[in-house]
N, C-alpha and C. Protein backbone atom coordinates (compact mmCIF):
# COMPACT_ATOMS: atom_id res chain seq x y z
N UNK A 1 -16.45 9.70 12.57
CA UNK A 1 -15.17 10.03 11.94
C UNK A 1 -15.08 9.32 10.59
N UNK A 2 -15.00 10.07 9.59
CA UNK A 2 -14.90 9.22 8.03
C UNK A 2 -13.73 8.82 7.94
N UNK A 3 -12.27 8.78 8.38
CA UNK A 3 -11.12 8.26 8.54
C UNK A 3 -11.44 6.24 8.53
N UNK A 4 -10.94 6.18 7.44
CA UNK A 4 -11.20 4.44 7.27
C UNK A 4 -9.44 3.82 7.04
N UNK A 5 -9.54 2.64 7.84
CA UNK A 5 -8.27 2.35 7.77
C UNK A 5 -8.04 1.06 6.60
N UNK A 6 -6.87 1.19 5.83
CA UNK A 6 -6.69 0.46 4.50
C UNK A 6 -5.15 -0.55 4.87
N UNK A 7 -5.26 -1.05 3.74
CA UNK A 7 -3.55 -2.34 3.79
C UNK A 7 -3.04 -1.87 2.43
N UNK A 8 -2.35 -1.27 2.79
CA UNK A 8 -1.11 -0.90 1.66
C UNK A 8 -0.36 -2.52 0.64
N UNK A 9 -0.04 -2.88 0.19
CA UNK A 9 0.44 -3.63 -0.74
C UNK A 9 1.67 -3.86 -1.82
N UNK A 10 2.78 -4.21 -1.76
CA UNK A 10 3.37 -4.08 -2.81
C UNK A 10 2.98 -4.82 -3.71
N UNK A 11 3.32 -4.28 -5.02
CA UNK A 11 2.88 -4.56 -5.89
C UNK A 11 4.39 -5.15 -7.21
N UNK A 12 5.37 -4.08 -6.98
CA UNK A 12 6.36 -5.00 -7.52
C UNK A 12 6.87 -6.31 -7.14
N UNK A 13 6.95 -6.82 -5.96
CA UNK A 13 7.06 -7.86 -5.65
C UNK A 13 6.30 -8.89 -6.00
N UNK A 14 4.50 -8.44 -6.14
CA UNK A 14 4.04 -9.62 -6.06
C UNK A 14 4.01 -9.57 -7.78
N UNK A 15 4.88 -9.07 -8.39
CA UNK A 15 4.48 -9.30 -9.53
C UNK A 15 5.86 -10.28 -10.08
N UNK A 16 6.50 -10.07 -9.57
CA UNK A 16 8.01 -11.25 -9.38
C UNK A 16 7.64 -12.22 -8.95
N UNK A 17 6.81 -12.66 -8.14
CA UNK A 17 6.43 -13.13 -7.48
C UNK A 17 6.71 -13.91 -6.31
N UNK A 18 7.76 -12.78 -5.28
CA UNK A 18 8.10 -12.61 -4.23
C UNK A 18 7.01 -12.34 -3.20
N UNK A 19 7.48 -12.53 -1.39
CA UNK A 19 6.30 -12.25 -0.91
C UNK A 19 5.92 -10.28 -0.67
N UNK A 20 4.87 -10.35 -1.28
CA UNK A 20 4.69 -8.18 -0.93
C UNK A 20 5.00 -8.07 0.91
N UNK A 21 5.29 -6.93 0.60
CA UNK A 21 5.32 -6.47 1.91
C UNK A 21 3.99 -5.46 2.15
N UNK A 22 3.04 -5.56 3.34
CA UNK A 22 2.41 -4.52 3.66
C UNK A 22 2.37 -3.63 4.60
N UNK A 23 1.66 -2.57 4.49
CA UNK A 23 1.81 -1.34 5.44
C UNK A 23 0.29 -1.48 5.90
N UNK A 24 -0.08 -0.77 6.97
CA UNK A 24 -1.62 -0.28 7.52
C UNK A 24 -1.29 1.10 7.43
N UNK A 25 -2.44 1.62 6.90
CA UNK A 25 -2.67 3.20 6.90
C UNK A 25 -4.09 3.18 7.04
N UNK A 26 -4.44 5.01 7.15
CA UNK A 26 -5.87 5.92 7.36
C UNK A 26 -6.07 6.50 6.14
N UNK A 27 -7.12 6.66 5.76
CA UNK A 27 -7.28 7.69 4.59
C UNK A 27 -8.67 8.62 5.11
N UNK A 28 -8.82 9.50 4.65
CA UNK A 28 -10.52 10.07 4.69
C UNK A 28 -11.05 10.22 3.82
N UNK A 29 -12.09 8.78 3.40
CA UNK A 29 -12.77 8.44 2.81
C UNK A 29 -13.70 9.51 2.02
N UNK A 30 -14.19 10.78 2.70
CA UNK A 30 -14.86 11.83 1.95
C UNK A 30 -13.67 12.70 1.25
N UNK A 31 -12.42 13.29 1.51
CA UNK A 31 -11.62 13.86 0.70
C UNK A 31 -11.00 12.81 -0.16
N UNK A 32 -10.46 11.99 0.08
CA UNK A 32 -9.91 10.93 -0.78
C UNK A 32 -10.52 9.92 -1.06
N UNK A 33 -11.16 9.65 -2.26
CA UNK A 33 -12.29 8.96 -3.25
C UNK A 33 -11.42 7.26 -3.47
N UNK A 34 -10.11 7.83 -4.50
CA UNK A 34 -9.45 6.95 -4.86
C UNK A 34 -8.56 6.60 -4.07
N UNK A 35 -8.28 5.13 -5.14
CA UNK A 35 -7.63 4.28 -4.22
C UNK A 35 -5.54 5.14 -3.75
N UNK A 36 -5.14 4.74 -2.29
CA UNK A 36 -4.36 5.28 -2.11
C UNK A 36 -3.09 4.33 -2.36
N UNK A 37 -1.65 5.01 -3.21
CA UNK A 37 -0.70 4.91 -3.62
C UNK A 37 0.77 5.61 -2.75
N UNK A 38 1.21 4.63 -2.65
CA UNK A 38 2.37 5.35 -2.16
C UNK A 38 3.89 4.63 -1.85
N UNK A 39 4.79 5.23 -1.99
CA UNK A 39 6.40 4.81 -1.94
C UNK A 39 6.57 4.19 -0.30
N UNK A 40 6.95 2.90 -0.21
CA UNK A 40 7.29 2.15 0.86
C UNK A 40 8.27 1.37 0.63
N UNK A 41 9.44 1.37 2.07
CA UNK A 41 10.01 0.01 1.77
C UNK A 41 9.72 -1.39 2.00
N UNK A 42 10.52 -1.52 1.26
CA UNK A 42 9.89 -3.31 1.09
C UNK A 42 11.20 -3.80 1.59
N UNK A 43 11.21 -4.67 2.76
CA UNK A 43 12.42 -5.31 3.07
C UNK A 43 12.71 -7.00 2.40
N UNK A 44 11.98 -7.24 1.57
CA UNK A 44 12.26 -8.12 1.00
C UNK A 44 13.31 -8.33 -0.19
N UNK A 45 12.91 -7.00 -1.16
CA UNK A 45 13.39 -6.26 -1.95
C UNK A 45 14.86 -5.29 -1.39
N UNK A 46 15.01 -4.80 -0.54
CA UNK A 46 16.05 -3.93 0.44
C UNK A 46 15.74 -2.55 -0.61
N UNK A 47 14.84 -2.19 -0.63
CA UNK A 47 14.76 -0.76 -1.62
C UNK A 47 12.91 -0.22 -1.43
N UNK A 48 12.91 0.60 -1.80
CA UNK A 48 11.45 1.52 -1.81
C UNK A 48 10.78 1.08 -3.15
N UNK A 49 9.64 0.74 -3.15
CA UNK A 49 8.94 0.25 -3.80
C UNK A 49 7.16 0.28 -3.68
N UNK A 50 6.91 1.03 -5.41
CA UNK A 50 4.94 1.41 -4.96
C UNK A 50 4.08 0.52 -4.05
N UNK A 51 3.54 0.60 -3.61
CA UNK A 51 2.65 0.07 -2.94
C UNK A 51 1.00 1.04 -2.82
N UNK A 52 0.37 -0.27 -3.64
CA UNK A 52 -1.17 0.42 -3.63
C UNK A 52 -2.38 -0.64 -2.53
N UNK A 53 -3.71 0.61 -2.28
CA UNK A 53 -4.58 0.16 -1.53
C UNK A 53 -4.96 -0.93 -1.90
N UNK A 54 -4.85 -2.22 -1.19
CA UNK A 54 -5.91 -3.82 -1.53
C UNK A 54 -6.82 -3.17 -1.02
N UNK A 55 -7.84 -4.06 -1.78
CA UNK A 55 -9.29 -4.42 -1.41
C UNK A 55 -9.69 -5.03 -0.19
């Protein structure tokens, strides 16, 4: 199964430098190349905020 599992990241937070909040997600590594992006809430923040794939 090419389905690889990733850690989502906020990224506005850690740029305040508050603590990020993360998510776990799947991607499939043969259709989706790049790194994955996406709208999450952040309960630190109390609002929705980008969050991209860490390394």
């Amino acid at each position: 199964m090419p389905r690889d599992t990733v850690i989502l990241e906020c990224t506005e937070a850690k740029a305040e430098g508050k603590s990020p909040s993360r998510y776990m997600t799947t991607r499939n590594k043969k259709l989706q190349t790049e790194r994955v992006e996406k709208k999450k809430y952040n309960p630190h923040m109390k609002r929705h905020t980008l969050h991209k794939e860490k390394k």
